[in-house]
C-alpha atoms as a PDB file:
ATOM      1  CA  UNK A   1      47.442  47.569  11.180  1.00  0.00           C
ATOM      2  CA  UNK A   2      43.871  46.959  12.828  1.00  0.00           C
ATOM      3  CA  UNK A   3      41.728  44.943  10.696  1.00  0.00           C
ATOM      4  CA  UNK A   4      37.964  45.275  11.486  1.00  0.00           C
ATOM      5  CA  UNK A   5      35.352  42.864  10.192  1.00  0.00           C
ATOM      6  CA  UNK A   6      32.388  44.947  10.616  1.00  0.00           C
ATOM      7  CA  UNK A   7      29.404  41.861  11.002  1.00  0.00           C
ATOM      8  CA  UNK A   8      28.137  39.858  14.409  1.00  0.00           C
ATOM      9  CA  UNK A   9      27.617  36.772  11.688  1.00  0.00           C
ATOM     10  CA  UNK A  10      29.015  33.955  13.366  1.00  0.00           C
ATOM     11  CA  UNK A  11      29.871  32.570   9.834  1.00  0.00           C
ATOM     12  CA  UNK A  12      31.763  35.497   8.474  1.00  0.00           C
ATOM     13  CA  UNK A  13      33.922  35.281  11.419  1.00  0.00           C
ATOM     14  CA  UNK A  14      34.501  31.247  10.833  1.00  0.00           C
ATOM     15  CA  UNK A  15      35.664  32.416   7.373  1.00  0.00           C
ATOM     16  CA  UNK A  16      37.803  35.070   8.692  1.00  0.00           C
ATOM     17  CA  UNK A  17      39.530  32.775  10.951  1.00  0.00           C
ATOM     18  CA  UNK A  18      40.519  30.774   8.054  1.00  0.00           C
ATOM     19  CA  UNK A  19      42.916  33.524   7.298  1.00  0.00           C
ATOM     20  CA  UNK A  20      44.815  33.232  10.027  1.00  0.00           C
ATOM     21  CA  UNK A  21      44.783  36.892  10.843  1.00  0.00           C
ATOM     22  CA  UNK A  22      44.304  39.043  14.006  1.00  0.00           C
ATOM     23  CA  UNK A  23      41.172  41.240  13.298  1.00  0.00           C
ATOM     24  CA  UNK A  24      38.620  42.529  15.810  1.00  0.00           C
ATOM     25  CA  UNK A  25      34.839  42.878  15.094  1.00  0.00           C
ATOM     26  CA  UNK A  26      32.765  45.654  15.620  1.00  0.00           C
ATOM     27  CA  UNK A  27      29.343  45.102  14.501  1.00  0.00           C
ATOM     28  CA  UNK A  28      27.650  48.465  12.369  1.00  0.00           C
ATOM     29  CA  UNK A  29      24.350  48.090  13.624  1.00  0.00           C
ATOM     30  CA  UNK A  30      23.016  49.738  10.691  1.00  0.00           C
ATOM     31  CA  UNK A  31      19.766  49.556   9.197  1.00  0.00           C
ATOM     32  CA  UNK A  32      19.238  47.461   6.429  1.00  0.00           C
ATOM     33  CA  UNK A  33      16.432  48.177   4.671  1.00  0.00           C
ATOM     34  CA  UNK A  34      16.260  47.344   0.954  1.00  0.00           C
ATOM     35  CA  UNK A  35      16.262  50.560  -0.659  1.00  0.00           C
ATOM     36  CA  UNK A  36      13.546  50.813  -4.123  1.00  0.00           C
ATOM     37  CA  UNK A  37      15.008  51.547  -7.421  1.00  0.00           C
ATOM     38  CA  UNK A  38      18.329  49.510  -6.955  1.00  0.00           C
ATOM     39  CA  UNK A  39      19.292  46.263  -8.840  1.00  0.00           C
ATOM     40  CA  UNK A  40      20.234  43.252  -6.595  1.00  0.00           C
ATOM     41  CA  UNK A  41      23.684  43.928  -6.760  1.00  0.00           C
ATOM     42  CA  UNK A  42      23.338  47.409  -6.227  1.00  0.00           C
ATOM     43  CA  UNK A  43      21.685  46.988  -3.341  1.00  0.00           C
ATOM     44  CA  UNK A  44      23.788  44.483  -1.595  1.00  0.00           C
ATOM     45  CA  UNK A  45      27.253  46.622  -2.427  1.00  0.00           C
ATOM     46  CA  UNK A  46      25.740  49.673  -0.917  1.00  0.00           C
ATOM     47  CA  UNK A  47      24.512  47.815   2.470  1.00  0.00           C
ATOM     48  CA  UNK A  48      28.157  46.447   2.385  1.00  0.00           C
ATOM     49  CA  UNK A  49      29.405  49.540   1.933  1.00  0.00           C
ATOM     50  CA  UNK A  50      27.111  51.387   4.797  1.00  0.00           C
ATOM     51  CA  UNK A  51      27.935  48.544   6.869  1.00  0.00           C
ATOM     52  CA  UNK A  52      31.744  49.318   6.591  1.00  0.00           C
ATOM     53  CA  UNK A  53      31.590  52.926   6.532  1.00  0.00           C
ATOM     54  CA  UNK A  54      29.291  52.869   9.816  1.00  0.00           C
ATOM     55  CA  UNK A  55      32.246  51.029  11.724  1.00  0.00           C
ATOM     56  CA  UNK A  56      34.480  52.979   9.680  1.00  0.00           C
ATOM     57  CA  UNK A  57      33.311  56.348  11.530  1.00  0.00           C
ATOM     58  CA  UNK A  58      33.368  54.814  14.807  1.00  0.00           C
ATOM     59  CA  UNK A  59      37.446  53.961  14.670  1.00  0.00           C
ATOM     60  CA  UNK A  60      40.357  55.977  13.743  1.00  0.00           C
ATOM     61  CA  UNK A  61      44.133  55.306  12.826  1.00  0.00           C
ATOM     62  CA  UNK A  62      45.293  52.864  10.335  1.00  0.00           C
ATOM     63  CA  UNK A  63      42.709  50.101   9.985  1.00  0.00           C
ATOM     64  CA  UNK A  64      41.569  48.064   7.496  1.00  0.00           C
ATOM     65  CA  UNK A  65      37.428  48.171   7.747  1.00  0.00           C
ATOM     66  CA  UNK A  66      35.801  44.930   6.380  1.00  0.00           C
ATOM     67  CA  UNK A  67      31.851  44.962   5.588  1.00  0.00           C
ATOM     68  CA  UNK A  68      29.876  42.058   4.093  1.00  0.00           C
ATOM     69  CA  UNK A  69      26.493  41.505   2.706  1.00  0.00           C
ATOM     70  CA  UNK A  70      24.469  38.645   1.585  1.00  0.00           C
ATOM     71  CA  UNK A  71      21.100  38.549  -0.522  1.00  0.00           C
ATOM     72  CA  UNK A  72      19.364  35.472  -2.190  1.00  0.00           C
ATOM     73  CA  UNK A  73      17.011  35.851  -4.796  1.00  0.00           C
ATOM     74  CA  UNK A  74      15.194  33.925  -6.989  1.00  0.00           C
ATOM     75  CA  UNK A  75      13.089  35.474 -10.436  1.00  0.00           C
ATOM     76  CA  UNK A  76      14.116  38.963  -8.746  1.00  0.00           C
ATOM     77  CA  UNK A  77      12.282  37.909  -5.306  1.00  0.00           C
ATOM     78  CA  UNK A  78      14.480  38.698  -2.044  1.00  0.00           C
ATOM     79  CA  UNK A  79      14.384  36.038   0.417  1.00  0.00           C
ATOM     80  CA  UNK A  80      15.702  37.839   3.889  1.00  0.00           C
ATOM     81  CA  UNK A  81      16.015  36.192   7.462  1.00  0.00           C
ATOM     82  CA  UNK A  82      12.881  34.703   8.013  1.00  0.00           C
ATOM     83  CA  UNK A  83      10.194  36.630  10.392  1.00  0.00           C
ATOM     84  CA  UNK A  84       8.489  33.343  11.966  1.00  0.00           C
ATOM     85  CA  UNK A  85       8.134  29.696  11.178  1.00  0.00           C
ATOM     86  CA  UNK A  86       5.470  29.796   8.371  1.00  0.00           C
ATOM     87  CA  UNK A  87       7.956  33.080   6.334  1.00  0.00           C
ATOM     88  CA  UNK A  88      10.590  30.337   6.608  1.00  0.00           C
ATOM     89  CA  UNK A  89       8.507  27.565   5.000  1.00  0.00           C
ATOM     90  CA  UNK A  90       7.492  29.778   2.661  1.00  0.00           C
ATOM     91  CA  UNK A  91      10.712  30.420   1.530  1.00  0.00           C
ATOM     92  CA  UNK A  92      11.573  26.751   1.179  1.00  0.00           C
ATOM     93  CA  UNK A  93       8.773  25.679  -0.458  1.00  0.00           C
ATOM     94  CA  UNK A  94       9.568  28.587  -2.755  1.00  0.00           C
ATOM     95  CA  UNK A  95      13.638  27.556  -3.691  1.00  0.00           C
ATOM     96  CA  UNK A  96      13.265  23.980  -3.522  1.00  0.00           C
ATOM     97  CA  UNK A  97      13.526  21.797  -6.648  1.00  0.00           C
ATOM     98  CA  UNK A  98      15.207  25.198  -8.689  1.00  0.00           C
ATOM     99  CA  UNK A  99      18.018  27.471  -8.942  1.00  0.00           C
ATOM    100  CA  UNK A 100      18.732  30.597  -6.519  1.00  0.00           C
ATOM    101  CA  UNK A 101      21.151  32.951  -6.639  1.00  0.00           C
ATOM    102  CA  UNK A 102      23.429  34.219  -3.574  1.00  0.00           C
ATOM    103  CA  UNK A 103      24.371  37.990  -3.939  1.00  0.00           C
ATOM    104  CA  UNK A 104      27.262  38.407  -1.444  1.00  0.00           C
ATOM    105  CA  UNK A 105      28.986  41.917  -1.765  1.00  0.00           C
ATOM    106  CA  UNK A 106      32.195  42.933   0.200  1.00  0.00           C
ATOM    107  CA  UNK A 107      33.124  46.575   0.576  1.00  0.00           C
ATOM    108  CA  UNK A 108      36.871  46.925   2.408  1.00  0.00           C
ATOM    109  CA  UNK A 109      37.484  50.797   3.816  1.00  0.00           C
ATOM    110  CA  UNK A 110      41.357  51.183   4.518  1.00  0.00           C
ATOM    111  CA  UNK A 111      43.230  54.091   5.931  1.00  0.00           C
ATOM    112  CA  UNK A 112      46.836  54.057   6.006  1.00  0.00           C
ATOM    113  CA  UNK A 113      49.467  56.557   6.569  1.00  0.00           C
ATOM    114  CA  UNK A 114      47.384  59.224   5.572  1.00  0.00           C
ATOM    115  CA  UNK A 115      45.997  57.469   2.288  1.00  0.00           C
ATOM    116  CA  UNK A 116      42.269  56.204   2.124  1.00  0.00           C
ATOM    117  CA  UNK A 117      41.053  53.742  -0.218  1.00  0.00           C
ATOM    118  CA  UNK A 118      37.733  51.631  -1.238  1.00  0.00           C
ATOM    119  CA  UNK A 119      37.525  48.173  -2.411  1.00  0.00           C
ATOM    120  CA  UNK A 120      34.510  46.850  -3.576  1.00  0.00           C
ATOM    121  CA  UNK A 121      32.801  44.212  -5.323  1.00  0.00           C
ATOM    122  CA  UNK A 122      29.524  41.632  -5.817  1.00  0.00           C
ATOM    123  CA  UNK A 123      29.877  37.588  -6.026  1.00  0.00           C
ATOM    124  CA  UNK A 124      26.634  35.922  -7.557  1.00  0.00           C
ATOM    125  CA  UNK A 125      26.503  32.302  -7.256  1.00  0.00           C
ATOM    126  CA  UNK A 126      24.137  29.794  -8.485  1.00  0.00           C
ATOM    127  CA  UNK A 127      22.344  27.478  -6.110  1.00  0.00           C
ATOM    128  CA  UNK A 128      20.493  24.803  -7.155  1.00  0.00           C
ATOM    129  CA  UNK A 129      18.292  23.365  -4.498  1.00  0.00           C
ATOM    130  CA  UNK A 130      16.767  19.303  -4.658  1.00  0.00           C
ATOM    131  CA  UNK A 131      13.279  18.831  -3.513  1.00  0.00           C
ATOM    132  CA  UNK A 132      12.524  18.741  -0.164  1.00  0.00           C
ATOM    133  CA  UNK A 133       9.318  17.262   1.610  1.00  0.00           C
ATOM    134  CA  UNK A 134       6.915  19.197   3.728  1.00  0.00           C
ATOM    135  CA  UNK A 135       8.435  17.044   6.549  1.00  0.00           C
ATOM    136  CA  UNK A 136      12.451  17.516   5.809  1.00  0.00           C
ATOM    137  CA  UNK A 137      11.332  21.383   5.330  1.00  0.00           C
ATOM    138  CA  UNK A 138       9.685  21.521   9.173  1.00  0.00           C
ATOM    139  CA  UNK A 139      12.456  19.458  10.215  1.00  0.00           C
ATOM    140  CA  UNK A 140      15.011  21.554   9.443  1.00  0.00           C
ATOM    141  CA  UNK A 141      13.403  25.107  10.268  1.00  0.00           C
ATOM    142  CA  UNK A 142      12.135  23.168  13.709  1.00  0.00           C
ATOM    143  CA  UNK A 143      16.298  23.226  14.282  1.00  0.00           C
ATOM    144  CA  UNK A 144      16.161  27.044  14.950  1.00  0.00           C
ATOM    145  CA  UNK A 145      19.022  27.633  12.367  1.00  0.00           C
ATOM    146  CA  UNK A 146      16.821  28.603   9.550  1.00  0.00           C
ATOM    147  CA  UNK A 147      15.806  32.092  11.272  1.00  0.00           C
ATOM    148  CA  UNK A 148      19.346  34.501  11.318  1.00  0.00           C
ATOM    149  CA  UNK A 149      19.932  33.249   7.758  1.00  0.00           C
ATOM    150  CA  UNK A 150      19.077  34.980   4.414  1.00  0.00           C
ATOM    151  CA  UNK A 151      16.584  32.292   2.108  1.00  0.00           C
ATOM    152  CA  UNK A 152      16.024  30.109   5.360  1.00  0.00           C
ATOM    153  CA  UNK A 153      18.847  28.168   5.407  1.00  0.00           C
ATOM    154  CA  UNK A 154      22.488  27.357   5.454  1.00  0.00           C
ATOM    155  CA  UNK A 155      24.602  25.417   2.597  1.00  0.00           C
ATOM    156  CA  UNK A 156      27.701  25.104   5.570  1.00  0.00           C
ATOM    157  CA  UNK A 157      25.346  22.991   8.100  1.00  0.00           C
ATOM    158  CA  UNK A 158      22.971  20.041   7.718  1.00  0.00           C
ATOM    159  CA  UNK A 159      21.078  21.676   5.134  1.00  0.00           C
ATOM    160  CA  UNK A 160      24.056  20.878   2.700  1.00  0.00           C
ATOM    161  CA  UNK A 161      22.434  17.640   2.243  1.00  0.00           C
ATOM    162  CA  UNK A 162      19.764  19.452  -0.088  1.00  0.00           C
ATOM    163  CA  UNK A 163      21.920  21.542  -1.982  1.00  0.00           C
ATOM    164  CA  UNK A 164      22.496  19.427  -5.836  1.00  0.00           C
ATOM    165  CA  UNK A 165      25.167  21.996  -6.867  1.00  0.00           C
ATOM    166  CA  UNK A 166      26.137  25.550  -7.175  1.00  0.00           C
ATOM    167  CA  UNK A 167      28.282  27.545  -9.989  1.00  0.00           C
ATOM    168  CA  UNK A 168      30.231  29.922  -7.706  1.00  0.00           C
ATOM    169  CA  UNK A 169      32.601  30.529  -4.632  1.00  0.00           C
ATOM    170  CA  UNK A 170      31.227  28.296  -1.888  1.00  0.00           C
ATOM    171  CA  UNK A 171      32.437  30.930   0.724  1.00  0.00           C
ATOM    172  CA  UNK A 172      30.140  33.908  -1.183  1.00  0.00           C
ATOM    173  CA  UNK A 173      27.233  31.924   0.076  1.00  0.00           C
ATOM    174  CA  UNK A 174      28.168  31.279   3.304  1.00  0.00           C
ATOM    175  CA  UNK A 175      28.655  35.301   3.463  1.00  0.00           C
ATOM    176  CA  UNK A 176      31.993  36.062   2.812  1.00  0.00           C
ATOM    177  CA  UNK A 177      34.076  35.885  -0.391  1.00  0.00           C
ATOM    178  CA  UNK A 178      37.109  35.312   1.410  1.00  0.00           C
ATOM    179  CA  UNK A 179      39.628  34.897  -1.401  1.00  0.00           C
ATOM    180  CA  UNK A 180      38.898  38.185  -2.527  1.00  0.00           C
ATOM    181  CA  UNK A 181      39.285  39.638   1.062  1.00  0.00           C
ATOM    182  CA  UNK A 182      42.588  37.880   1.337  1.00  0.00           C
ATOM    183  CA  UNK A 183      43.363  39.310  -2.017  1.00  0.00           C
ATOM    184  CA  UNK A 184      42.976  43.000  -1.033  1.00  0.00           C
ATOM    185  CA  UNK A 185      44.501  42.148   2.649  1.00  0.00           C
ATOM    186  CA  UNK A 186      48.084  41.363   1.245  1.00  0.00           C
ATOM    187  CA  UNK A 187      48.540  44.592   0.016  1.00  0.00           C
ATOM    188  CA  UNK A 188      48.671  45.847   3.304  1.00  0.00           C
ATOM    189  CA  UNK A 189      51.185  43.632   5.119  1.00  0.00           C
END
């Protein structure tokens, strides 16, 4: 059976490889605006859920349809991919020295024999960040890696260094809960 993983995030696909799967991805493309009136959670399992669905329409046959979405937040703030330098120092400045959380929602569309079915479901983690300089905080975004990354930055590269702990799956913040994709993937082998 074709499985899909429906995202053109170079770390969702690391994670997939880690289950030593064949799967093919097909990015949505689908806008992503944060809709009003929606908790955090909300929010993130619908754009997972539009994200799948939108690569979902676009195939046919048995296939198993994965779609992802990642949100952090801190005292009910968003923190997106930053716009420009000065958004992503902004964010820093903002989750240094406290605790974040990393909303990472998976929904998994799967069509077999006939049969459809939905899977989905919201990982929250907490992420507690050290203190960072003004310096270390222009060093990092001055890599370039800070920009395609929701909250400015990314626990799986250098910026580890700065991250004092988290409660949580480690893979949910990299942007992918992948136990509980592999979970839903057995069913179908």
């Amino acid at each position: 059976m074709r499985v899909i993983l429906g995202s053109k995030s170079p770390r969702r696909k690391e994670l997939m490889d880690l289950l030593g799967i064949d799967y093919e991805i097909m990015v949505s493309n689908v806008d992503e605006t944060v809709e009003e009136g929606l908790s955090i959670q909300e929010q993130s399992k619908k754009l997972a859920y539009i994200k799948a669905k939108a690569v979902f329409d676009k195939t046919e046959g048995d296939r198993i349809i994965i779609g992802s979405d990642t949100l952090v937040v801190k005292d009910g703030e968003l923190y997106g991919k930053p716009k420009d330098k000065a958004d992503a120092m902004r964010m820093l400045r903002c989750l240094k020295n406290d605790k974040h959380q990393v909303v990472t929602s998976i929904a998994i569309l799967v069509q077999k024999e006939g049969k459809y079915e939905e899977y989905s479901d919201v990982d929250v983690v907490n992420v507690y960040m050290s203190d960072m300089s003004e310096k270390e905080m222009e060093e990092w975004v001055d890599t370039g890696k800070a920009y395609d990354k929701a909250g400015a930055y990314a626990i799986q590269q250098e910026f580890a260094k700065y991250i004092d702990k988290i409660d949580g799956n480690y893979s949910s913040i990299v942007g992918l809960p992948i136990n509980k994709v592999y979970q839903i993937l057995k069913k179908y082998k």
